[in-house]
Protein backbone atom coordinates (compact mmCIF):
# COMPACT_ATOMS: atom_id res chain seq x y z
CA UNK A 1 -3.39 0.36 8.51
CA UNK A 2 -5.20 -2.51 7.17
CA UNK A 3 -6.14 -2.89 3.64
CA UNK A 4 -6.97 -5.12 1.34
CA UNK A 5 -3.99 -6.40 -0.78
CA UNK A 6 -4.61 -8.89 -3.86
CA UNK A 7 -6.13 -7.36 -7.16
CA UNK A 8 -6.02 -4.09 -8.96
CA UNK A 9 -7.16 -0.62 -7.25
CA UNK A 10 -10.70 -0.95 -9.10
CA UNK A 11 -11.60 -4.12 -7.59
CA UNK A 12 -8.85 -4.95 -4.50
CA UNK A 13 -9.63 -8.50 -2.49
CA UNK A 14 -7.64 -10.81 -0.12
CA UNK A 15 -8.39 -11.51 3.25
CA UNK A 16 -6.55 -8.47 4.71
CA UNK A 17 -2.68 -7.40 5.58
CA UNK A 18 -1.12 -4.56 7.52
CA UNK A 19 1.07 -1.83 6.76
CA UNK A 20 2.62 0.67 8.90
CA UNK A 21 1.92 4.42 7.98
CA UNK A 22 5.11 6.47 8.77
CA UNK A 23 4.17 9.42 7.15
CA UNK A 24 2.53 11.57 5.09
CA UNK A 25 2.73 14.72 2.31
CA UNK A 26 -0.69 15.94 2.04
CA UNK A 27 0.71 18.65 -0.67
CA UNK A 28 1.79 15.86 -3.08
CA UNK A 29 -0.86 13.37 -2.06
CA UNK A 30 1.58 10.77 -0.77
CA UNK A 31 1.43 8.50 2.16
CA UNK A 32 5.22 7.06 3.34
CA UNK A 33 4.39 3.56 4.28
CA UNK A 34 6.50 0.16 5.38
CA UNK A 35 4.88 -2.96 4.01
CA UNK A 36 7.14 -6.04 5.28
CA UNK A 37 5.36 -7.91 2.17
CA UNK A 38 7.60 -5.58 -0.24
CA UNK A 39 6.63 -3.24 -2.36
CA UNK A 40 3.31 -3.29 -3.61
CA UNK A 41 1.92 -1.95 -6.97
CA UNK A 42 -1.48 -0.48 -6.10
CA UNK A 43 -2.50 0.29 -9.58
CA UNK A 44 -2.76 -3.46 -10.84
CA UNK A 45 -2.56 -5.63 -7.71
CA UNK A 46 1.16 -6.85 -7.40
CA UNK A 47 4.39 -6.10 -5.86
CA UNK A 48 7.45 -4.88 -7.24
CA UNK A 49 9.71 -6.56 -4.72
CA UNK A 50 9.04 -8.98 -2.23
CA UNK A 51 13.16 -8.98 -1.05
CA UNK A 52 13.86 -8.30 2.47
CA UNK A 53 13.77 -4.23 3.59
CA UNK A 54 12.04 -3.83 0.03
CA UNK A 55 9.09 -2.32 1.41
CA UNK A 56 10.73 0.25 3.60
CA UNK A 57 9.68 3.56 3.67
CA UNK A 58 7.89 3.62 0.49
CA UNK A 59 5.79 6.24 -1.07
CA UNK A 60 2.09 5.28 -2.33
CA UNK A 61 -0.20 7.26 -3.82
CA UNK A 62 -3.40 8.62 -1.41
CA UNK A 63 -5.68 8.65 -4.51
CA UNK A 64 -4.83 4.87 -5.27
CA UNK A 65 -4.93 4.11 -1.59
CA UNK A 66 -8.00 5.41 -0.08
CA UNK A 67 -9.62 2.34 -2.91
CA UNK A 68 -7.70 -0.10 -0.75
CA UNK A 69 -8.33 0.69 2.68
CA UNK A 70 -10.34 -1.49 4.55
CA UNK A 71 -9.77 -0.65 8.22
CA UNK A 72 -8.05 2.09 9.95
């Protein structure tokens, strides 16, 4: 999925990056994700982790997500 990943979720920018979907729990609102950036911080633009594997098979909000998207 592509999405746009500098700034916070009420005003995202950047030229673009992709993440791979791997899954999703539409009861808790959750989409599984790998990001080989790390592990990004939707809420105010950042990443947790940028260490190798550190954006394996995490869990992101939908909610915060859909503000991101930019292509799927």
């Amino acid at each position: 999925m592509g999405w746009l990943h500098r700034g916070p979720v009420s005003s995202p920018s950047g030229g673009g990056h992709w993440s791979l979907v791997i899954g999703c729990n539409p009861g808790k609102g959750q989409l599984l994700m790998h990001n080989p950036n790390g592990e990004a911080v939707l809420v105010w633009g950042d990443y947790v982790s940028t260490a190798i594997g550190s954006g394996q098979a995490r869990r992101y909000s939908e909610h915060n997500w859909e503000h991101f998207q930019q292509l799927h």
